[in-house]
N, C-alpha and C. Protein backbone atom coordinates (compact mmCIF):
# COMPACT_ATOMS: atom_id res chain seq x y z
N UNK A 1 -16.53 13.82 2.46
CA UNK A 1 -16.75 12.95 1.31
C UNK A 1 -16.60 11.50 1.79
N UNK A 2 -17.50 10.87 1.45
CA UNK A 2 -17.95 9.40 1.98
C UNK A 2 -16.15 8.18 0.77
N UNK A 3 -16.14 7.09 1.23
CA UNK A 3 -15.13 6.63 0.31
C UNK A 3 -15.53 6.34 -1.10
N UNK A 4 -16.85 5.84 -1.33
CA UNK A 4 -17.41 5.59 -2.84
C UNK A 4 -17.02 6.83 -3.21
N UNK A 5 -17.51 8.10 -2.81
CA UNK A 5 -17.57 9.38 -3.74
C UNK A 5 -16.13 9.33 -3.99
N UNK A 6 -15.08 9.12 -2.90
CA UNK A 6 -14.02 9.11 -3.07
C UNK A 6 -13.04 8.63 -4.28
N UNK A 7 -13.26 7.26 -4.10
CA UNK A 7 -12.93 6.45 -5.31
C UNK A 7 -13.65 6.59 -6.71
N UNK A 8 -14.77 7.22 -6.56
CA UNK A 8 -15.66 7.37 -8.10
C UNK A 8 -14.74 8.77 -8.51
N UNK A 9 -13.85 9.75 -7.74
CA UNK A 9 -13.57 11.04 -7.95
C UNK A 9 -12.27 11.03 -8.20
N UNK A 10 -11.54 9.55 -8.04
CA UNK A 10 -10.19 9.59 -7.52
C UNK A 10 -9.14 9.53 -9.26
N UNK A 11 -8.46 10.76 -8.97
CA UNK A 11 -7.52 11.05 -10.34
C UNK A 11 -6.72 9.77 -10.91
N UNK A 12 -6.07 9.39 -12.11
CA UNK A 12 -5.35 8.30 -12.45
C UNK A 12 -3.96 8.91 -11.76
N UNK A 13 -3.46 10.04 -11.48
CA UNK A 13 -2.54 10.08 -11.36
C UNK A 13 -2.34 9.69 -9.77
N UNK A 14 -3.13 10.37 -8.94
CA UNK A 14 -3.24 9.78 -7.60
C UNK A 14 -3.39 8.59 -7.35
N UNK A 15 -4.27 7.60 -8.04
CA UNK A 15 -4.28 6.14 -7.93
C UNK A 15 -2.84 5.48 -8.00
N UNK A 16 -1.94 6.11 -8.78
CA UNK A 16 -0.41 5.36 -9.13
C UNK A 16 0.45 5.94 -8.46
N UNK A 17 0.50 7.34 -7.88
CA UNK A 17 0.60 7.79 -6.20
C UNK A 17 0.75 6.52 -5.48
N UNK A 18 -0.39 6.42 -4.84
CA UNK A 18 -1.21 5.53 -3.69
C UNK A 18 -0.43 4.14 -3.85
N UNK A 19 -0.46 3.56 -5.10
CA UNK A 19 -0.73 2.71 -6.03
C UNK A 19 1.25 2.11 -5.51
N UNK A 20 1.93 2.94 -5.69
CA UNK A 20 3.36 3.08 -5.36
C UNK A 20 3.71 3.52 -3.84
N UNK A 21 3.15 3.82 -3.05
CA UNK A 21 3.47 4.12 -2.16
C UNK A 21 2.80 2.73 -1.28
N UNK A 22 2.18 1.96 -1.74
CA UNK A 22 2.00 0.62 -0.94
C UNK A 22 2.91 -0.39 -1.37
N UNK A 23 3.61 0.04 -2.71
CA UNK A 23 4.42 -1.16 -3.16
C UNK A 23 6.24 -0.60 -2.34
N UNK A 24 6.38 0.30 -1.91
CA UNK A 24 7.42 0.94 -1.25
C UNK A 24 7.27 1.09 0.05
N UNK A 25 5.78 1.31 0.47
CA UNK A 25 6.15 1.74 1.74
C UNK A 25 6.08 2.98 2.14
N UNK A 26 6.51 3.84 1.41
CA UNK A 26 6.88 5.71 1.81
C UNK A 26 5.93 6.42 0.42
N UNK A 27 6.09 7.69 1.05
CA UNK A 27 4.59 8.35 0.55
C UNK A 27 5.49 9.72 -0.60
N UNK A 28 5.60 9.71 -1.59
CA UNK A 28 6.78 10.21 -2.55
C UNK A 28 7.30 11.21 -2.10
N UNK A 29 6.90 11.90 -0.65
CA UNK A 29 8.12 13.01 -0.17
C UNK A 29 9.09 11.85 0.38
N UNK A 30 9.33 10.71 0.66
CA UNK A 30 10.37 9.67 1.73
C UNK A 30 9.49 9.45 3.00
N UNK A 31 8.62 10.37 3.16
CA UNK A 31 8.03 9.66 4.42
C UNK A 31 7.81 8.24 4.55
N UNK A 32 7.68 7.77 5.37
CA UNK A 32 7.42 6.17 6.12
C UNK A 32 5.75 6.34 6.15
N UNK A 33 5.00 5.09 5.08
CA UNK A 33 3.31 5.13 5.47
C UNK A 33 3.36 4.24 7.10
N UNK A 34 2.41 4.44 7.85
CA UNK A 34 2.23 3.99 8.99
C UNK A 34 1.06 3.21 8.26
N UNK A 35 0.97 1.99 9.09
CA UNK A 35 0.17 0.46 8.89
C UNK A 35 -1.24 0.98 8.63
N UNK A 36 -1.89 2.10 9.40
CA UNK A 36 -3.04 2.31 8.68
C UNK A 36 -3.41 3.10 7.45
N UNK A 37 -1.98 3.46 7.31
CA UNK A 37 -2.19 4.28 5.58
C UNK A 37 -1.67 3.67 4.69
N UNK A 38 -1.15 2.33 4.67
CA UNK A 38 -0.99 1.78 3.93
C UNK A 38 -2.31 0.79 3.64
N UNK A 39 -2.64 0.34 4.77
CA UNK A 39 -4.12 -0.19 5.06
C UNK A 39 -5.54 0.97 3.69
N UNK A 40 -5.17 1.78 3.86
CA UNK A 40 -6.12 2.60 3.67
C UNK A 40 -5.91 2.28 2.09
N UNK A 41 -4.40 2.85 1.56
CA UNK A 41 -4.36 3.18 0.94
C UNK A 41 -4.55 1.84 -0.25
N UNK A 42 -4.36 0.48 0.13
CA UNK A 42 -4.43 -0.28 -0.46
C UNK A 42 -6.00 -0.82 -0.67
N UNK A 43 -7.07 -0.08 0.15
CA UNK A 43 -8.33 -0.80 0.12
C UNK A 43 -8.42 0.53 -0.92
N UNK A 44 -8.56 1.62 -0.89
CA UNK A 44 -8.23 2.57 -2.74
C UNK A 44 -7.64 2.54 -3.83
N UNK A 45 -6.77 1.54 -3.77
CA UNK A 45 -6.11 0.80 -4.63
C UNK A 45 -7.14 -0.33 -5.66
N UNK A 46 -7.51 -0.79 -4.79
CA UNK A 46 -8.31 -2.10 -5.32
C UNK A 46 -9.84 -1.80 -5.38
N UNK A 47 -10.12 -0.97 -4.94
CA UNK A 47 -11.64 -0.44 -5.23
C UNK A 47 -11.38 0.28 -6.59
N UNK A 48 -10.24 0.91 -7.03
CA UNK A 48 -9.99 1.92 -7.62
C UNK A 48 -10.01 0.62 -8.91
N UNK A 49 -9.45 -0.31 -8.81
CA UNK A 49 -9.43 -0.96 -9.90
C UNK A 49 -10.39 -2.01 -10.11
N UNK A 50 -11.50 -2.30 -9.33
CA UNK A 50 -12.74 -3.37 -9.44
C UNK A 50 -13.51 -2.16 -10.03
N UNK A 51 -13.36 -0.95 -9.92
CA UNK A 51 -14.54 -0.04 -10.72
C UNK A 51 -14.09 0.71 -11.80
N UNK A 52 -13.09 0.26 -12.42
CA UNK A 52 -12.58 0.78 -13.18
C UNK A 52 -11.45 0.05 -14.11
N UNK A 53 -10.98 -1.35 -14.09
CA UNK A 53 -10.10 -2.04 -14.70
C UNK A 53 -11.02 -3.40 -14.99
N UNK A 54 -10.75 -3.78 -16.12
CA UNK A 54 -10.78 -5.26 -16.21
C UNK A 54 -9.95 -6.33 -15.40
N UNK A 55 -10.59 -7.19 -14.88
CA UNK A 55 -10.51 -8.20 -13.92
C UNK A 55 -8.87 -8.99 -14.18
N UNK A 56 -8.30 -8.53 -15.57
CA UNK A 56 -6.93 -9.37 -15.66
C UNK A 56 -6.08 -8.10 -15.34
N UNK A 57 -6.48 -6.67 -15.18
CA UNK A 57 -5.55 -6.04 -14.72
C UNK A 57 -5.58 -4.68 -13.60
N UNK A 58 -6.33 -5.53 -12.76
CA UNK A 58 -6.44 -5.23 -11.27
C UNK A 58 -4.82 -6.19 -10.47
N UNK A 59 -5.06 -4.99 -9.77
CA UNK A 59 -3.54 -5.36 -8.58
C UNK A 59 -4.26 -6.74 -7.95
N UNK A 60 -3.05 -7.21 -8.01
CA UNK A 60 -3.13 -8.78 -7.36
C UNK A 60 -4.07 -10.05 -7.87
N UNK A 61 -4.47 -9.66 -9.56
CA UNK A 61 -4.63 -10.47 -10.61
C UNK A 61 -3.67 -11.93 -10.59
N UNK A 62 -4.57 -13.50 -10.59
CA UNK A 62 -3.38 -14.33 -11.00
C UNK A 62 -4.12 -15.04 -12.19
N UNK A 63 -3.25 -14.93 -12.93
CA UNK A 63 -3.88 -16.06 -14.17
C UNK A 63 -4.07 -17.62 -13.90
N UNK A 64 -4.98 -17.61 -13.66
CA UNK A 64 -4.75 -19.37 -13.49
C UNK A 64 -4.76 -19.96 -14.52
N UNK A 65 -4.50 -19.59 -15.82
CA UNK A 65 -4.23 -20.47 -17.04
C UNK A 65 -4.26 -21.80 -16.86
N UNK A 66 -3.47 -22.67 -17.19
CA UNK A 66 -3.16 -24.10 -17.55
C UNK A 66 -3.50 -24.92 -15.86
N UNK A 67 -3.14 -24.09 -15.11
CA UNK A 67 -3.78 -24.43 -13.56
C UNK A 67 -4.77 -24.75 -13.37
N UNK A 68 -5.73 -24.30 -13.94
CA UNK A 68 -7.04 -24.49 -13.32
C UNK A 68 -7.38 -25.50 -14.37
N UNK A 69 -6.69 -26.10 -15.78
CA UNK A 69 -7.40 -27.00 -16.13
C UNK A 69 -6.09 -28.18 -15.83
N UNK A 70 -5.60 -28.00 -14.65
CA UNK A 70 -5.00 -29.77 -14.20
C UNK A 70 -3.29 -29.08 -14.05
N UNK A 71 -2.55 -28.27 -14.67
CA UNK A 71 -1.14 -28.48 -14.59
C UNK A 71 -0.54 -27.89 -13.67
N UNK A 72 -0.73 -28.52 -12.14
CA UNK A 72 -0.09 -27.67 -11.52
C UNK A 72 1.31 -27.31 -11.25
N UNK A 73 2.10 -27.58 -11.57
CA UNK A 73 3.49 -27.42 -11.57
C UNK A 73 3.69 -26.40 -12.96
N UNK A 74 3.09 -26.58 -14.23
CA UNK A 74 2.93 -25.73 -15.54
C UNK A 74 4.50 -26.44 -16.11
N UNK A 75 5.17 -27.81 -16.00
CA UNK A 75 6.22 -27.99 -16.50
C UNK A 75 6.09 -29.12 -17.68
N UNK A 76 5.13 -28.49 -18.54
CA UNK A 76 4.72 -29.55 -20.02
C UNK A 76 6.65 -29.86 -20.58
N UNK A 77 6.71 -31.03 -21.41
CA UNK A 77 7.49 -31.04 -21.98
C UNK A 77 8.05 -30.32 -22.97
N UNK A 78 6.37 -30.00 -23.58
CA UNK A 78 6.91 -28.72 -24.92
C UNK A 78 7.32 -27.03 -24.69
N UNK A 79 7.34 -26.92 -23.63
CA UNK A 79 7.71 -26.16 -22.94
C UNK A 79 9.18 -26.12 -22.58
N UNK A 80 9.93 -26.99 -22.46
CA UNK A 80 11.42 -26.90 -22.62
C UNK A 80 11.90 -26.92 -23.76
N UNK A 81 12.99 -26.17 -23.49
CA UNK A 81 14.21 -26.49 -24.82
C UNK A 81 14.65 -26.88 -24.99
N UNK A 82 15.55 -27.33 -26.38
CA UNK A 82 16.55 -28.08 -26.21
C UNK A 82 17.40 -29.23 -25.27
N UNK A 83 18.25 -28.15 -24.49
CA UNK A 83 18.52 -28.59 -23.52
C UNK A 83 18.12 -28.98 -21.97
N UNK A 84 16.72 -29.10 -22.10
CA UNK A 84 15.62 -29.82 -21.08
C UNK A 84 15.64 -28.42 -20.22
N UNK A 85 15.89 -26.75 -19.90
CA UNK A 85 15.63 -26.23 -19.41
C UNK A 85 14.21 -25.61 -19.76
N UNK A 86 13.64 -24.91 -19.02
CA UNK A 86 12.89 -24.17 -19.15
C UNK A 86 12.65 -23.01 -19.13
N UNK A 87 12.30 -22.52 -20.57
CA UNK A 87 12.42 -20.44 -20.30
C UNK A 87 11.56 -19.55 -19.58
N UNK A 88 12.05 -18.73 -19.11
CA UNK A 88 11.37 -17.62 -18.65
C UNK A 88 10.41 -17.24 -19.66
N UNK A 89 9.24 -17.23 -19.02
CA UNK A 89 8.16 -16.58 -19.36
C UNK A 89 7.40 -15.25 -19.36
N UNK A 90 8.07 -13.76 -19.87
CA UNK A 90 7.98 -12.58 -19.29
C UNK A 90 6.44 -12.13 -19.83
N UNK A 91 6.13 -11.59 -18.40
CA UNK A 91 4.44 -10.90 -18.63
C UNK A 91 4.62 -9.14 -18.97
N UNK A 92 3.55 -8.59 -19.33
CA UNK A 92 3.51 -7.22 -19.70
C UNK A 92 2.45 -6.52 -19.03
């Protein structure tokens, strides 16, 4: 089986397999991935999600929000509180 067929065939559950075993390192028995299976496994990763996810939630997505129109630091005033800190901003 060629890799397209591969990735057009490839289960959701195996993708988050794969998907976790590049963000760890080890392959869910504890094995250690060696550099070309992590290699591998991360170019199935990201094929897996350019043919199949929307573009904001593919692995290694960055929002360039407020960036790309001028703020690079993102430290507006209205953006702090009170006490001139600034909050955490949690994503989902």
């Amino acid at each position: 089986m060629d890799f397209d067929k591969l990735i057009d065939n490839l289960d959701p559950t195996i993708y988050e397999s794969l998907k976790r075993a590049v963000e760890i390192g080890k392959w869910p028995d504890g094995r250690r991935l060696t550099a070309q299976q992590r290699e591998r496994c991360m170019e199935a990763v990201i094929a897996y999600d350019f043919r199949r996810k929307p573009e904001t939630e593919r692995v290694g997505y960055v929002d360039m929000g407020s960036k790309a129109q001028g703020d690079v630091c993102g430290d507006h005033e209205h953006d702090k509180d009170s006490d001139g800190e600034k909050p955490l901003k949690w994503l989902e």
